[in-house]
Protein backbone atom coordinates (compact mmCIF):
# COMPACT_ATOMS: atom_id res chain seq x y z
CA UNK A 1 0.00 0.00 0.00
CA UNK A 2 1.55 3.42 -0.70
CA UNK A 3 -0.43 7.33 -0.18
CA UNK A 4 1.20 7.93 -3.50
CA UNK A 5 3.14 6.47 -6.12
CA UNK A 6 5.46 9.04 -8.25
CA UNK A 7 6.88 8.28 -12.10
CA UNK A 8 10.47 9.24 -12.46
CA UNK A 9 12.51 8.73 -15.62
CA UNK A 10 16.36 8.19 -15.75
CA UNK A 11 18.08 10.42 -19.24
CA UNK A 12 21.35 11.06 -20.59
CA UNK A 13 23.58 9.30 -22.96
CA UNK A 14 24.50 5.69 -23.57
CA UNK A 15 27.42 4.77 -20.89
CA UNK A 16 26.54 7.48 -18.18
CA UNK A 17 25.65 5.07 -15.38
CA UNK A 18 21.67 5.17 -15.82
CA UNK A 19 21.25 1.71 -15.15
CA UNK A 20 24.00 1.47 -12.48
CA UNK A 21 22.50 3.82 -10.80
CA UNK A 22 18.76 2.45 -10.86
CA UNK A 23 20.48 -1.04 -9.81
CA UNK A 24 22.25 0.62 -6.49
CA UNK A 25 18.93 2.57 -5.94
CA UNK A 26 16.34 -0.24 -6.20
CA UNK A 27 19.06 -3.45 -5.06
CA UNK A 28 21.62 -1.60 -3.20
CA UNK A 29 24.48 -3.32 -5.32
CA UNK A 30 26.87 -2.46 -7.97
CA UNK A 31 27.26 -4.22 -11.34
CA UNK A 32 30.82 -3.12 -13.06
CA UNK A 33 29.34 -4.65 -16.22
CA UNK A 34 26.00 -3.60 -17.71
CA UNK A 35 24.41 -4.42 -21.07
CA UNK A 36 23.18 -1.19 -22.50
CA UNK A 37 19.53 -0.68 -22.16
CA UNK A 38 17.43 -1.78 -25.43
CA UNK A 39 14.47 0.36 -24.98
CA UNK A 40 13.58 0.78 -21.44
CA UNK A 41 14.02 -0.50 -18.19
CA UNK A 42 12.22 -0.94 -14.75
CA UNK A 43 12.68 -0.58 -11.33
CA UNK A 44 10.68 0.20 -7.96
CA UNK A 45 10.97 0.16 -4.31
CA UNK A 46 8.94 2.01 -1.49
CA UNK A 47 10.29 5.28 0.27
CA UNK A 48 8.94 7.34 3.81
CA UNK A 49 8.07 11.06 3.27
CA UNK A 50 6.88 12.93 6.42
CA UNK A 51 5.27 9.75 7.34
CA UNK A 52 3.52 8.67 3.81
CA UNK A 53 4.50 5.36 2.02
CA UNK A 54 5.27 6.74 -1.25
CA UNK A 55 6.62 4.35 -3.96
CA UNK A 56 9.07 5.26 -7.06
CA UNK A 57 8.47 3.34 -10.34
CA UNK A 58 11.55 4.23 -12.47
CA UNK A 59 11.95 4.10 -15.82
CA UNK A 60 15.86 3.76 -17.21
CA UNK A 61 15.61 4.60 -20.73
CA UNK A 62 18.29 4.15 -23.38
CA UNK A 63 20.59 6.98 -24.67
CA UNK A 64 20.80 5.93 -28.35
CA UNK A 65 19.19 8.07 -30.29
CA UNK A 66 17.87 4.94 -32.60
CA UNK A 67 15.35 3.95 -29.56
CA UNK A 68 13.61 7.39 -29.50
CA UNK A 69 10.56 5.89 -31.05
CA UNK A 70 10.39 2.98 -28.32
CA UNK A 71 11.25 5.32 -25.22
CA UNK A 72 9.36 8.82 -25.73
CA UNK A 73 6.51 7.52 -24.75
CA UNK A 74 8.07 7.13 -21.41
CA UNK A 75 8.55 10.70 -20.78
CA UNK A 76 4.91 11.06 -20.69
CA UNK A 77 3.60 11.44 -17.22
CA UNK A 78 6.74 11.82 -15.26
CA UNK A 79 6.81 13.47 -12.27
CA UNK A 80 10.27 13.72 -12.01
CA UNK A 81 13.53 13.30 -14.11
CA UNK A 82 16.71 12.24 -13.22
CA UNK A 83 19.09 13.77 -16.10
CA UNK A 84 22.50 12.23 -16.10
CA UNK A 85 25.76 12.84 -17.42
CA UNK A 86 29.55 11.32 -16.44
CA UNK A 87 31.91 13.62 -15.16
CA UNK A 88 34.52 11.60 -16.96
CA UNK A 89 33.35 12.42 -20.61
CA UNK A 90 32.98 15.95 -21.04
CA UNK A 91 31.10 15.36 -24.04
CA UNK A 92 28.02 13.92 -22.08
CA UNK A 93 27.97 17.07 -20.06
CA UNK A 94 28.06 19.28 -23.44
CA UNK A 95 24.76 17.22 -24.82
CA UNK A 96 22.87 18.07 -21.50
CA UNK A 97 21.50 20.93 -23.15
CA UNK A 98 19.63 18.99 -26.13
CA UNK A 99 18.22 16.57 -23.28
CA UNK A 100 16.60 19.65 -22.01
CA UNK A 101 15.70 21.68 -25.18
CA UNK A 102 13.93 18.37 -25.69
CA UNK A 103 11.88 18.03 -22.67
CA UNK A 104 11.71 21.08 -21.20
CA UNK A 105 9.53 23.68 -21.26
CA UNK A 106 10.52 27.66 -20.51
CA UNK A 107 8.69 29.31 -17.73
CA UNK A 108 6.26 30.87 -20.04
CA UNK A 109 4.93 27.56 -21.86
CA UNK A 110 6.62 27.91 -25.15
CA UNK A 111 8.97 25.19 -26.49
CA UNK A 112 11.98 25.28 -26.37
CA UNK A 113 13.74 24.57 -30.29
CA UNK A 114 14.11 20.63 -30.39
CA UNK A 115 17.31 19.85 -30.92
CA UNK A 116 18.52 17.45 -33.98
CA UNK A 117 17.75 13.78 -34.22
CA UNK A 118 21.29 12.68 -34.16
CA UNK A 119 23.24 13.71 -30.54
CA UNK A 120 26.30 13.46 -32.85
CA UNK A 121 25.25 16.84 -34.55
CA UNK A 122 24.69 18.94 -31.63
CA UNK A 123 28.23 18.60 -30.48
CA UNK A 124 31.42 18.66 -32.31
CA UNK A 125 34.55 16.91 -31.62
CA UNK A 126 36.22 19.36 -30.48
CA UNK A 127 36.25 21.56 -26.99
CA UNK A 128 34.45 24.15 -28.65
CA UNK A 129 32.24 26.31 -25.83
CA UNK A 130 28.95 25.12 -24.74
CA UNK A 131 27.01 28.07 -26.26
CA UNK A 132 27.79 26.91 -29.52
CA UNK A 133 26.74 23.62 -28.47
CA UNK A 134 23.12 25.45 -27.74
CA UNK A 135 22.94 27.04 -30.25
CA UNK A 136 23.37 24.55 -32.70
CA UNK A 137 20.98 22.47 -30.90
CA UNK A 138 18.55 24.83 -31.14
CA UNK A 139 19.50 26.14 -35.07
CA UNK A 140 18.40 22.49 -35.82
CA UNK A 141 14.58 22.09 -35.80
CA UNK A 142 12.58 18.66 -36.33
CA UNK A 143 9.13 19.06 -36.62
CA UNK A 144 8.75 15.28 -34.97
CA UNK A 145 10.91 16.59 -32.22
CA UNK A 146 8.65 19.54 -31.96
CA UNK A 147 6.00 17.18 -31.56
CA UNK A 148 7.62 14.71 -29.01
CA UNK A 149 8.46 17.95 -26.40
CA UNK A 150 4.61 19.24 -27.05
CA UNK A 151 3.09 16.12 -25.88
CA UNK A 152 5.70 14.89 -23.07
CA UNK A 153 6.29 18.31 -21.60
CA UNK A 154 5.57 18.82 -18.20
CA UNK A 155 6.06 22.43 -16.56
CA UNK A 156 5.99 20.85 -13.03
CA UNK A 157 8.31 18.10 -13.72
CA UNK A 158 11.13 17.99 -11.25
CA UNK A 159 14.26 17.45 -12.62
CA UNK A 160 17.33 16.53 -10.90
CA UNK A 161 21.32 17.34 -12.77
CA UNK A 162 23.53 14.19 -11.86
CA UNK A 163 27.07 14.22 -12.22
CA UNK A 164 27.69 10.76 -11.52
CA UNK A 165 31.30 8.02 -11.52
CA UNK A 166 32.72 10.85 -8.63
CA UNK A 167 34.64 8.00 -7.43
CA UNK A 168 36.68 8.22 -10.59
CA UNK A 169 38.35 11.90 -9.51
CA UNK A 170 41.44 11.13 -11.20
CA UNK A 171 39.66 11.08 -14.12
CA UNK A 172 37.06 14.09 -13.75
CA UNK A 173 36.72 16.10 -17.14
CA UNK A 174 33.86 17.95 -15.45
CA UNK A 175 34.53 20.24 -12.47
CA UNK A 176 31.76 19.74 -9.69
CA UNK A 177 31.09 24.17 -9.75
CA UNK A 178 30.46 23.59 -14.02
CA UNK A 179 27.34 21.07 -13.03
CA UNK A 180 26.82 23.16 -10.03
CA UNK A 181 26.45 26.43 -12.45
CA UNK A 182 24.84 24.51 -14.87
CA UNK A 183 21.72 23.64 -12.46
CA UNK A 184 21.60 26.98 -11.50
CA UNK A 185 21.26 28.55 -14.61
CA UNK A 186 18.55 25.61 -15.58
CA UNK A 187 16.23 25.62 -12.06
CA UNK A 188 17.62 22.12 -11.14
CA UNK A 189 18.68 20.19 -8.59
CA UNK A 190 22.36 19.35 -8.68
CA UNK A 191 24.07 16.54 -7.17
CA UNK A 192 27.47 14.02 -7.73
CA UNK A 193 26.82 10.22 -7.14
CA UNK A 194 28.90 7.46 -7.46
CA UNK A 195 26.88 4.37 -8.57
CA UNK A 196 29.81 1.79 -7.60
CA UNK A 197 30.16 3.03 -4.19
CA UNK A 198 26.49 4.22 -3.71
CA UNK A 199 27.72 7.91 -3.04
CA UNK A 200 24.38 10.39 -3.03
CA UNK A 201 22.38 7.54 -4.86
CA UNK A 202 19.98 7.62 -2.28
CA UNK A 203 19.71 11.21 -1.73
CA UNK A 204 19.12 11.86 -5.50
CA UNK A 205 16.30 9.67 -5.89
CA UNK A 206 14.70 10.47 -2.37
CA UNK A 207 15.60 14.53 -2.97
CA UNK A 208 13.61 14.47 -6.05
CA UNK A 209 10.84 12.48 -4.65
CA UNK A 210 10.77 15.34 -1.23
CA UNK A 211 10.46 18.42 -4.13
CA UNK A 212 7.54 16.50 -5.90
CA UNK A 213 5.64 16.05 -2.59
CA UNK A 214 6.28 19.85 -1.14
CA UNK A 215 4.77 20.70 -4.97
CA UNK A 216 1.59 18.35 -4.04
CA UNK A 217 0.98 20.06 -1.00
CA UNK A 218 1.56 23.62 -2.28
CA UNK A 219 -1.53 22.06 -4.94
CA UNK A 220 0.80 22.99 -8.13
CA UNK A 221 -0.71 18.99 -9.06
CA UNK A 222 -3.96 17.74 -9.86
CA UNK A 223 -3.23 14.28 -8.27
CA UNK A 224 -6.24 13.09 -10.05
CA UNK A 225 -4.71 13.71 -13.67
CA UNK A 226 -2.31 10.88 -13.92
CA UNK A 227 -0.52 12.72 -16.60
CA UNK A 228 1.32 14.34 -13.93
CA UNK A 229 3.31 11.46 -13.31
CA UNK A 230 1.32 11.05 -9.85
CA UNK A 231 -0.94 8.62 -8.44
CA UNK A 232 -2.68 8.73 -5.08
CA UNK A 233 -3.04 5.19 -3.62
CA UNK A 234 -5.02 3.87 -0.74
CA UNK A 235 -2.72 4.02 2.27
CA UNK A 236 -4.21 2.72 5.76
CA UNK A 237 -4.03 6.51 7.10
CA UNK A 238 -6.16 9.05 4.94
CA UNK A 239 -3.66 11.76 2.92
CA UNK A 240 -4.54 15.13 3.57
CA UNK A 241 -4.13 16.78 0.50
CA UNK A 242 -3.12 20.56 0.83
CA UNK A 243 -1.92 20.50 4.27
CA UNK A 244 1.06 22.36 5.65
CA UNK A 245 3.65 19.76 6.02
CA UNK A 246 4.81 19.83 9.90
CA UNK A 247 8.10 21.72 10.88
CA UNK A 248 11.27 20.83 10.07
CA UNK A 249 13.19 19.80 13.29
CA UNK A 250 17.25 21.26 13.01
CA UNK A 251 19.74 18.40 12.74
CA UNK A 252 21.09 16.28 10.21
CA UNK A 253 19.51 14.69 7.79
């Protein structure tokens, strides 16, 4: 039984740690291995918020850009996103803006310009600045793209920036204040995980999860339109929908 049951989905590029991070979030184990997703993948498990029973379904979807067709339907009715990029490859961090000109609507309801079909084309190989990157996501417009962002956009969608593999710092292409300024300048959440040693895993999963209920009882939802990625569930203590959450006590959390 759960009060409510929230949709996330897990995005980025192929090799990021999407799945590795799912695994250490739903099983509490690391696989060093991992086939790449075909399609999508699945995961659950039950969480506490200020008392409630709340349980995560997570979708891990792949980051080829041949399984758009399987996987957009996905994005539909997510309540929150996890958007993922390794701080090893610089050049997963440079595509995180045509994840969001894809998904992502500006604070005034217009679409954003969909970025190309093939990642490839939004970035060069080169280290060319990151405002060329943007802009030649955004020179590129696909009226299927177009399409895709108008249905699956969701304005209250809470979306998380993950910088994840911090356990490789030898290796860090990435700087943690670039992902830091990123999120800023985007209105997300911003954390580093490590999926092999479980670093912030739970924290970015349950931090996401907090924001979506605090935006439930603020009533920015209509928990009755599953399209929101939401659904209320029949918990053995009635939900009070609307109601201040109680004080937060100081200490550590």
């Amino acid at each position: 039984m759960y009060a409510f049951l929230f949709k996330y989905i897990i995005i980025g590029d192929t090799g990021v740690g999407k799945s590795c991070l799912l695994l250490q979030f739903t099983d509490k184990r690391f696989q060093p291995v991992h086939d790449l997703t075909i399609g999508v993948e699945f995961g659950a498990r039950m969480i506490s918020i200020d008392n409630k029973p709340i349980k995560l379904q997570i979708w891990d979807t792949a980051g080829q850009e041949s399984f758009r067709s399987i996987t957009r339907s996905y994005y539909r009715g997510s309540a929150g996103a996890l958007l993922v990029y390794d701080i090893t490859r610089r050049e997963t961090f440079n595509h995180l803006t045509c994840w969001l000109s894809k998904y992502k609507r500006k604070q005034n309801n217009t679409l954003q310009l969909a970025p190309p079909q093939n990642h490839d084309n939004c970035v060069p190989h080169s280290n060319l600045h990151l405002t060329w990157i943007s802009a030649q996501c955004q020179m590129r417009f696909w009226a299927d793209d177009v399409d895709d962002a108008r249905a699956f956009a969701n304005s209250n969608m809470t979306i998380i920036l993950i910088g994840n593999k911090s356990d490789l710092e030898q290796k860090r292409a990435v700087s943690y204040e670039e992902g830091a300024k990123f999120a800023e300048e985007n209105g997300l959440i911003f954390l580093e995980t490590s999926a092999k040693t479980a670093a912030n895993v739970e924290e970015a999963f349950i931090n996401t999860a907090k924001k979506i209920y605090e935006k439930i009882q603020k009533g920015d939802f209509d928990i009755k339109d599953e399209t929101f990625g939401i659904k209320l569930g029949q918990p053995s203590n009635k939900v009070e929908i609307g109601a201040a959450p109680p004080a937060q006590k100081s200490g550590c959390c």
